[in-house]
PDB file of N, CA and C in Angstrom:
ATOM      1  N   UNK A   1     -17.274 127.974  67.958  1.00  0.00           N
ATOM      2  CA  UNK A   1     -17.123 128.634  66.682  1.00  0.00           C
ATOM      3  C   UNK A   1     -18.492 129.134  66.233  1.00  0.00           C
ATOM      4  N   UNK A   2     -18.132 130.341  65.630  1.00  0.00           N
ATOM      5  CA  UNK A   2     -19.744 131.038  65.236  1.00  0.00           C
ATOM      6  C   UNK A   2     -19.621 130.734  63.620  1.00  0.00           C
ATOM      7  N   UNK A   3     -20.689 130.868  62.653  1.00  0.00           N
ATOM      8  CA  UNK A   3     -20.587 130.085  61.478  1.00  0.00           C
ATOM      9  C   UNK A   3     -20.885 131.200  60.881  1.00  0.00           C
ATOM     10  N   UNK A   4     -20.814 131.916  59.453  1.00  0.00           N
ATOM     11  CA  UNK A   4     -21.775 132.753  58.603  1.00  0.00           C
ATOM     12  C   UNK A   4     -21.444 132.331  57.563  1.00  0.00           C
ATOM     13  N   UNK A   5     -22.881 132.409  57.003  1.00  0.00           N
ATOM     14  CA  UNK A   5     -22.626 132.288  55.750  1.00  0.00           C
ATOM     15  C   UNK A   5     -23.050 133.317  54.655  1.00  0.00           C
ATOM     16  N   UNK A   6     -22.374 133.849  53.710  1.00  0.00           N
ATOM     17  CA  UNK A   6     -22.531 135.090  54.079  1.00  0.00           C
ATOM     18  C   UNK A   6     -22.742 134.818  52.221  1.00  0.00           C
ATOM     19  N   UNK A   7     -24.163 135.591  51.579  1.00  0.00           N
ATOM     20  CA  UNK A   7     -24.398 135.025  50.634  1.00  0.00           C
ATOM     21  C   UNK A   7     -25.087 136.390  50.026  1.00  0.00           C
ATOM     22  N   UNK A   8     -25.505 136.299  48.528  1.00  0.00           N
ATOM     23  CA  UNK A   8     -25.560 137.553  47.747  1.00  0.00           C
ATOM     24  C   UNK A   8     -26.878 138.648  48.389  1.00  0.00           C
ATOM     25  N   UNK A   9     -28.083 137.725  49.057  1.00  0.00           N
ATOM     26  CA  UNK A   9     -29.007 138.983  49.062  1.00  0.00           C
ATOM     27  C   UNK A   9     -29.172 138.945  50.304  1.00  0.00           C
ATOM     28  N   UNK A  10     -28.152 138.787  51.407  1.00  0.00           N
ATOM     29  CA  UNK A  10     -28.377 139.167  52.525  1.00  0.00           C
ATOM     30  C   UNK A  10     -27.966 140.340  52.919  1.00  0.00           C
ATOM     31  N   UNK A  11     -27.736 140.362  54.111  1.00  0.00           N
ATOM     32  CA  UNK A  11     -26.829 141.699  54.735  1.00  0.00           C
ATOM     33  C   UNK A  11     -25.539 142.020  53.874  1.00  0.00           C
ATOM     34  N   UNK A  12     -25.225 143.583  53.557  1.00  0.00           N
ATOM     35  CA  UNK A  12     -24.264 143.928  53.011  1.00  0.00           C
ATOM     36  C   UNK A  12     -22.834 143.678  53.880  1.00  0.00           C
ATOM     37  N   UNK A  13     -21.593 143.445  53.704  1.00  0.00           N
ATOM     38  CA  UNK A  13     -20.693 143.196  54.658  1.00  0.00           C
ATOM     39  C   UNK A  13     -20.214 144.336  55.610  1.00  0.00           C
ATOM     40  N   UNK A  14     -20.761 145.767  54.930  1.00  0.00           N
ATOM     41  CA  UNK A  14     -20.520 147.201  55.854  1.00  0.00           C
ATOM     42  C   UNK A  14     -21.492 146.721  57.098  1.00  0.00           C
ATOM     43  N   UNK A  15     -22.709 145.976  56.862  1.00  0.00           N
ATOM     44  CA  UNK A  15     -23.883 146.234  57.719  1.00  0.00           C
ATOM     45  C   UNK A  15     -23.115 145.110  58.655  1.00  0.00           C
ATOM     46  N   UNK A  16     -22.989 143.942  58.352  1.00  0.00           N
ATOM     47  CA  UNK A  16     -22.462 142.954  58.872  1.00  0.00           C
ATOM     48  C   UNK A  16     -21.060 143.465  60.037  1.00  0.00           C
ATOM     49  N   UNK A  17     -20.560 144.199  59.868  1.00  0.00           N
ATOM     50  CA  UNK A  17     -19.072 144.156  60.287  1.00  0.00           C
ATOM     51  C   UNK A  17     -19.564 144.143  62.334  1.00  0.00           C
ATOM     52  N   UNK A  18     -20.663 145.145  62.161  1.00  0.00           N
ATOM     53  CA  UNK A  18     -20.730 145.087  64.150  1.00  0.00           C
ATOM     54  C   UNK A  18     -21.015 143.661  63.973  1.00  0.00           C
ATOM     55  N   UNK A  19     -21.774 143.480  63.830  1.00  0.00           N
ATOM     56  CA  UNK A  19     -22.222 141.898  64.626  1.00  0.00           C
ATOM     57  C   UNK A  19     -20.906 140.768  64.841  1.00  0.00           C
ATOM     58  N   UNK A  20     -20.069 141.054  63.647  1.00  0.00           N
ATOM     59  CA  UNK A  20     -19.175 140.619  63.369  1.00  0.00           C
ATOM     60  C   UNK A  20     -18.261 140.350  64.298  1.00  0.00           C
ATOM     61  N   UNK A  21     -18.372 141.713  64.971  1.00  0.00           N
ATOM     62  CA  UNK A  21     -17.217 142.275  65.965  1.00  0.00           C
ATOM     63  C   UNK A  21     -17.728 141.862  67.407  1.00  0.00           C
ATOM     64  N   UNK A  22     -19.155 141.933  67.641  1.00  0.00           N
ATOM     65  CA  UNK A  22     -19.246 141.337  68.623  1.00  0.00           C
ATOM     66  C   UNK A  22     -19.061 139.861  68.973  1.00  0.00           C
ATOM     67  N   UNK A  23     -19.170 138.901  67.640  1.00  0.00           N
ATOM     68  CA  UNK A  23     -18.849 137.577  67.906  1.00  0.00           C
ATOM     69  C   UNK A  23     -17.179 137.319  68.543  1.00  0.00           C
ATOM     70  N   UNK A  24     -16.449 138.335  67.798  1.00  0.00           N
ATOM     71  CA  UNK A  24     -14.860 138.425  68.105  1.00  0.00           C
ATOM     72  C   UNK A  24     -14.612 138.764  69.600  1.00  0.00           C
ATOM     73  N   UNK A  25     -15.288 140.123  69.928  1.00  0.00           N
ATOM     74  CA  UNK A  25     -15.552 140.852  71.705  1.00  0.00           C
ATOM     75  C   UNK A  25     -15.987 139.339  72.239  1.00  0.00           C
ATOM     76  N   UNK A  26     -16.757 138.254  72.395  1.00  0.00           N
ATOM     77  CA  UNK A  26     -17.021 137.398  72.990  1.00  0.00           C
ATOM     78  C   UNK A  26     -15.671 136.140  73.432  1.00  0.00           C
ATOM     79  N   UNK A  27     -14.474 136.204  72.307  1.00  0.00           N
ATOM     80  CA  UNK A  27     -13.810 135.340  72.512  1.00  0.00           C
ATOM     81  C   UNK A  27     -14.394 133.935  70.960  1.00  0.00           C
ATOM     82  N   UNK A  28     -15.014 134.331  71.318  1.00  0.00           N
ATOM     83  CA  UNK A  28     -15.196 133.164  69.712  1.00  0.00           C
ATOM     84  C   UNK A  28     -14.557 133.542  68.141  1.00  0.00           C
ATOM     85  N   UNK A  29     -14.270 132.136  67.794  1.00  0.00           N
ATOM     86  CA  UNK A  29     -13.551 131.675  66.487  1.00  0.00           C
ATOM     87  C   UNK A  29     -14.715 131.817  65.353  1.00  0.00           C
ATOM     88  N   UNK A  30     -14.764 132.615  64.576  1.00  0.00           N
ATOM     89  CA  UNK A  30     -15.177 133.448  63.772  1.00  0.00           C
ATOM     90  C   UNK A  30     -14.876 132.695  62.372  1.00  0.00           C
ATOM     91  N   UNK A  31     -16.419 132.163  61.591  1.00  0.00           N
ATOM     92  CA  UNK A  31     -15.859 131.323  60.202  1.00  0.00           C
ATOM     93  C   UNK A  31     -16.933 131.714  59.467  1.00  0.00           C
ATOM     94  N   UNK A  32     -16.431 132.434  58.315  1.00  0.00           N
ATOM     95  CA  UNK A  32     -17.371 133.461  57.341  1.00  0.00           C
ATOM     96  C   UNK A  32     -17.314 132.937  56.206  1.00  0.00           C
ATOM     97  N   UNK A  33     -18.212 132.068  55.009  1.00  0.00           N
ATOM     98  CA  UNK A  33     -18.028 131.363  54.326  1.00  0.00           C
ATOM     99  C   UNK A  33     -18.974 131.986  53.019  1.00  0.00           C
ATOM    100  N   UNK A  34     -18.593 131.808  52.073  1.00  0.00           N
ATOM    101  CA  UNK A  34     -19.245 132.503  50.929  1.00  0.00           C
ATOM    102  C   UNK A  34     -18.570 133.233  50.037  1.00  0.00           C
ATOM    103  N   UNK A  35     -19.454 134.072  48.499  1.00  0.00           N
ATOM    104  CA  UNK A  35     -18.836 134.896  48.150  1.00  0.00           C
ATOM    105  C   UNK A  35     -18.439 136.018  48.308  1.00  0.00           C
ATOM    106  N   UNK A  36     -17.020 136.047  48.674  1.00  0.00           N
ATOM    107  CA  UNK A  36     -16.416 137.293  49.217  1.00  0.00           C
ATOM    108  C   UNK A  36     -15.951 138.382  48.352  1.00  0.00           C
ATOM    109  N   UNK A  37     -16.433 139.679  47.589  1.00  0.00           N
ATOM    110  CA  UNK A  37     -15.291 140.515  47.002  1.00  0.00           C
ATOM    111  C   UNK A  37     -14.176 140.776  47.531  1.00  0.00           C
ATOM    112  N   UNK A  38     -13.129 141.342  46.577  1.00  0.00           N
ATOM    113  CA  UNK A  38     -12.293 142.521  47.245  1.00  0.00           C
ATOM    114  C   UNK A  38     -12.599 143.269  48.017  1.00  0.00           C
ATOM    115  N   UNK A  39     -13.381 143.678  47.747  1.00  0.00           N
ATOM    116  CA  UNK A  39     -13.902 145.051  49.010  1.00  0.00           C
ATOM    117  C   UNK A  39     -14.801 144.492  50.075  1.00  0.00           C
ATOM    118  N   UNK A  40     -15.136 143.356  50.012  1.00  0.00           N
ATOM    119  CA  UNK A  40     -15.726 142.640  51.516  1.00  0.00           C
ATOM    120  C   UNK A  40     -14.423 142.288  52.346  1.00  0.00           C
ATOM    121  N   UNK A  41     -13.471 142.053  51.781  1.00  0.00           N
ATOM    122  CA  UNK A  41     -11.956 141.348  52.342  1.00  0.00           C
ATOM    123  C   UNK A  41     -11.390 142.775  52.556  1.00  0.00           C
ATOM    124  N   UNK A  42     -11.068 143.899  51.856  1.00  0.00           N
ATOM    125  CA  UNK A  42     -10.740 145.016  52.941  1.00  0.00           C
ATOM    126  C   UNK A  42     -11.174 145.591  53.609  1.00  0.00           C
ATOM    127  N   UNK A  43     -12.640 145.080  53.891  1.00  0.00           N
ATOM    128  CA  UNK A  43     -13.291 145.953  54.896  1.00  0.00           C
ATOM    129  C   UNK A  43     -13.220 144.997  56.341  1.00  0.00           C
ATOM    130  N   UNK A  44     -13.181 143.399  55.935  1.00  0.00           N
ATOM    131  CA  UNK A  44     -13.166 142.392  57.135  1.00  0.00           C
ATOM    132  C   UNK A  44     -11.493 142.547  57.698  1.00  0.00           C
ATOM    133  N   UNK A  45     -10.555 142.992  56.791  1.00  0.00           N
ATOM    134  CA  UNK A  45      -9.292 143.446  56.975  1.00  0.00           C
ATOM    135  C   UNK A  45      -9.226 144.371  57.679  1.00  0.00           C
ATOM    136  N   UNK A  46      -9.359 145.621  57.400  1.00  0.00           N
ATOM    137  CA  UNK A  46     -10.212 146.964  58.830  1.00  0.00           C
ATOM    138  C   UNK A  46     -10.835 146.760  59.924  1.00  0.00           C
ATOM    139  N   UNK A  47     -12.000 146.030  59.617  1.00  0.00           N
ATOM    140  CA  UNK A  47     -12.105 145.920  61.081  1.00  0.00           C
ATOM    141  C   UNK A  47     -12.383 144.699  61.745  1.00  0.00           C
ATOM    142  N   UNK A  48     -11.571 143.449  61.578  1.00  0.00           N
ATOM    143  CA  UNK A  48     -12.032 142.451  62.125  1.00  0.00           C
ATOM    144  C   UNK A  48     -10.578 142.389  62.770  1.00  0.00           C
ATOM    145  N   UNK A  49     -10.438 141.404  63.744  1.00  0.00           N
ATOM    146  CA  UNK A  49      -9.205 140.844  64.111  1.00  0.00           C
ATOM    147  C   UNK A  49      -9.287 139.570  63.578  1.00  0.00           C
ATOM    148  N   UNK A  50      -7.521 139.324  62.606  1.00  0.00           N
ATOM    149  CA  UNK A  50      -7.158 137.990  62.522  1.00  0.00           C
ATOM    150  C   UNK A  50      -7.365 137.022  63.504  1.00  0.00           C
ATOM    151  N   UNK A  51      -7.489 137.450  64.678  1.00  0.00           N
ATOM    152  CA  UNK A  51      -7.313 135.926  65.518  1.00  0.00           C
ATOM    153  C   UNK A  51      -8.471 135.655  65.650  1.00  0.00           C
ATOM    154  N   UNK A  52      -8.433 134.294  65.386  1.00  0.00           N
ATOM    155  CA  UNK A  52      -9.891 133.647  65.354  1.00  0.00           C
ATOM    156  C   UNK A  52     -10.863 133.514  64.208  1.00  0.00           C
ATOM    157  N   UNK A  53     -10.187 133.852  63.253  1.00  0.00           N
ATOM    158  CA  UNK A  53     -10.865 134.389  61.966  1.00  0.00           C
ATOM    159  C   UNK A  53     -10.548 133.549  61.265  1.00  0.00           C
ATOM    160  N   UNK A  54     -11.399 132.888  60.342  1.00  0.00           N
ATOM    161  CA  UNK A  54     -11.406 132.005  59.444  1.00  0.00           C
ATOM    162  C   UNK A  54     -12.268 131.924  58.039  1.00  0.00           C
ATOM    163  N   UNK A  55     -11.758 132.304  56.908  1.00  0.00           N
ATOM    164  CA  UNK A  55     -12.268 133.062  55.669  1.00  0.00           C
ATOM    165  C   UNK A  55     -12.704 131.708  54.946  1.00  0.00           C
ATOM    166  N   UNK A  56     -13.764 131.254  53.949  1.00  0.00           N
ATOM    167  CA  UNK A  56     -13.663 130.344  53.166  1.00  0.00           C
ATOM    168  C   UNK A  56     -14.486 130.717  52.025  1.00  0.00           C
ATOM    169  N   UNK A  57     -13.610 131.261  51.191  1.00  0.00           N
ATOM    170  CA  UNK A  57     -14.217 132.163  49.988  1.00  0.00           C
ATOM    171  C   UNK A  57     -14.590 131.262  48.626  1.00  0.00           C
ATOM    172  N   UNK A  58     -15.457 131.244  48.674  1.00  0.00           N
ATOM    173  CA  UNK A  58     -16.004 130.403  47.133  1.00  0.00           C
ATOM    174  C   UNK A  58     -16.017 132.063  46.195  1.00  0.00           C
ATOM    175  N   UNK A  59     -15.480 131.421  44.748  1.00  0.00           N
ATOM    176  CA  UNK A  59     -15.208 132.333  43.964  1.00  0.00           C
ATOM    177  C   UNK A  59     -15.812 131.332  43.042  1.00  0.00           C
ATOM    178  N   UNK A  60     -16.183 132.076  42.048  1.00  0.00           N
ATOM    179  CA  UNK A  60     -17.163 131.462  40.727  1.00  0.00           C
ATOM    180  C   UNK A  60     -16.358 131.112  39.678  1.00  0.00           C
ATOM    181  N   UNK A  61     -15.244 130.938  39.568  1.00  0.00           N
ATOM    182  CA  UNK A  61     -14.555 130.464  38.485  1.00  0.00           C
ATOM    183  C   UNK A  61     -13.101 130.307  39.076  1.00  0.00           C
ATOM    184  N   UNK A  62     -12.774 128.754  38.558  1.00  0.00           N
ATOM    185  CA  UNK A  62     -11.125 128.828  39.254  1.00  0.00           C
ATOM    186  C   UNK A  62      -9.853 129.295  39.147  1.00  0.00           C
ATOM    187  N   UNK A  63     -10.649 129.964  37.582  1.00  0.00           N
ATOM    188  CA  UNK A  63      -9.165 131.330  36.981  1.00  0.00           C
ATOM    189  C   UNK A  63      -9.171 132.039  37.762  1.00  0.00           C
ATOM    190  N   UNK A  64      -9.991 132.900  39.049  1.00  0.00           N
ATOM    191  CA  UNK A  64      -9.926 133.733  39.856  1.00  0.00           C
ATOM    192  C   UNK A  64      -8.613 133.596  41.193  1.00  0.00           C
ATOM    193  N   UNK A  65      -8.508 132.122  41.160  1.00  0.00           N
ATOM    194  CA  UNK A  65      -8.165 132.092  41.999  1.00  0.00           C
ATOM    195  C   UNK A  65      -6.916 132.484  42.982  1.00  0.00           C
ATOM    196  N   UNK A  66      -5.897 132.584  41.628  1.00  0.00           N
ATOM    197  CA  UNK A  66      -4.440 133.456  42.009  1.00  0.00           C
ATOM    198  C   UNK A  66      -4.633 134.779  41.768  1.00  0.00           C
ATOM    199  N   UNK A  67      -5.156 135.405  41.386  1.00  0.00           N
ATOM    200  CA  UNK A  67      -5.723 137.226  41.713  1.00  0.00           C
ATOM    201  C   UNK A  67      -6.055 136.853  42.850  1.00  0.00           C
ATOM    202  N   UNK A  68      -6.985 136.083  43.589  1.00  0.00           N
ATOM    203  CA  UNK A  68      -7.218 136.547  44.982  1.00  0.00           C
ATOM    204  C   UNK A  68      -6.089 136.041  45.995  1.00  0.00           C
ATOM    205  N   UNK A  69      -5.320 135.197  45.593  1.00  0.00           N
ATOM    206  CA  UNK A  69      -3.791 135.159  46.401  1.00  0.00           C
ATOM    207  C   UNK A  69      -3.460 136.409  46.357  1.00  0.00           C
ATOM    208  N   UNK A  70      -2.675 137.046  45.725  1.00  0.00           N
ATOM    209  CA  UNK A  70      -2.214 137.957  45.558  1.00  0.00           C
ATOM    210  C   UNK A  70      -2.526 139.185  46.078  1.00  0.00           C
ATOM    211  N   UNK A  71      -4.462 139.133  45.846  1.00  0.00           N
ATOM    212  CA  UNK A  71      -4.900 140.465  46.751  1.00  0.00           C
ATOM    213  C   UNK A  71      -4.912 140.497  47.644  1.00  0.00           C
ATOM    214  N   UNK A  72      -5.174 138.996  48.571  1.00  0.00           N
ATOM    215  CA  UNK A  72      -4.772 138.647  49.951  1.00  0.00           C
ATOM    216  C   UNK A  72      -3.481 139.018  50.304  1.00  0.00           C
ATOM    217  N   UNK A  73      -2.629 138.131  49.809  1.00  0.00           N
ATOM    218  CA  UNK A  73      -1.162 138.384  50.355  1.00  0.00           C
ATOM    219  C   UNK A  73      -0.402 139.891  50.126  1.00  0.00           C
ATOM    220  N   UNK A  74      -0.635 140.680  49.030  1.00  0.00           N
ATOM    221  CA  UNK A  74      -0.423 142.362  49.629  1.00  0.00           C
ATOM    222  C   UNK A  74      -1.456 142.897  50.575  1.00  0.00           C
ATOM    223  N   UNK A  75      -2.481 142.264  50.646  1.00  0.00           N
ATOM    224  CA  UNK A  75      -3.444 142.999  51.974  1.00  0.00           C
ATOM    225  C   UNK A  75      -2.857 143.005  53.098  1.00  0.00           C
ATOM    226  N   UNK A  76      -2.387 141.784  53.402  1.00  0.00           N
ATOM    227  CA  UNK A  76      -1.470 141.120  54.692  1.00  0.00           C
ATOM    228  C   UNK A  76      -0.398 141.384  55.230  1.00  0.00           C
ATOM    229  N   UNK A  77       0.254 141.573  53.910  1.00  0.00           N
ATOM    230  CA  UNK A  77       2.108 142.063  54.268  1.00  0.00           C
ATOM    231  C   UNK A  77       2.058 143.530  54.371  1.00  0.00           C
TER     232      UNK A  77
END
């Protein structure tokens, strides 16, 4: 398993997405941990593959937390 942690003043997630993709091209289980927007999650939605992929989104407040069900689960279906 490859680990990221993927945090406010690093790499943007557009910049991130090759590297991303090459951990996936290798066969490795892919675990991206941090604060994620909406628009980091449709862009890892575009171009990542589900398999092997493992999201663990810290969000800053726990009222957030069923908006991001929701944006997930119409992203998905």
């Amino acid at each position: 398993m490859f680990q990221i942690n993927r945090d406010l003043v690093g790499m943007r997630t557009e910049e991130m997405i090759p590297y991303l993709k090459r951990v996936q091209d290798q066969k490795r289980r892919l675990l991206i941990r941090g604060s994620l927007t909406k628009e980091d999650l449709r862009l890892m939605h575009a171009n990542l593959s589900p398999s092997g992929l493992i999201l663990q989104i810290v969000l800053d407040k726990a009222d957030e937390t069923e908006d991001y069900i929701e944006f997930i689960n119409d992203l998905i279906t």
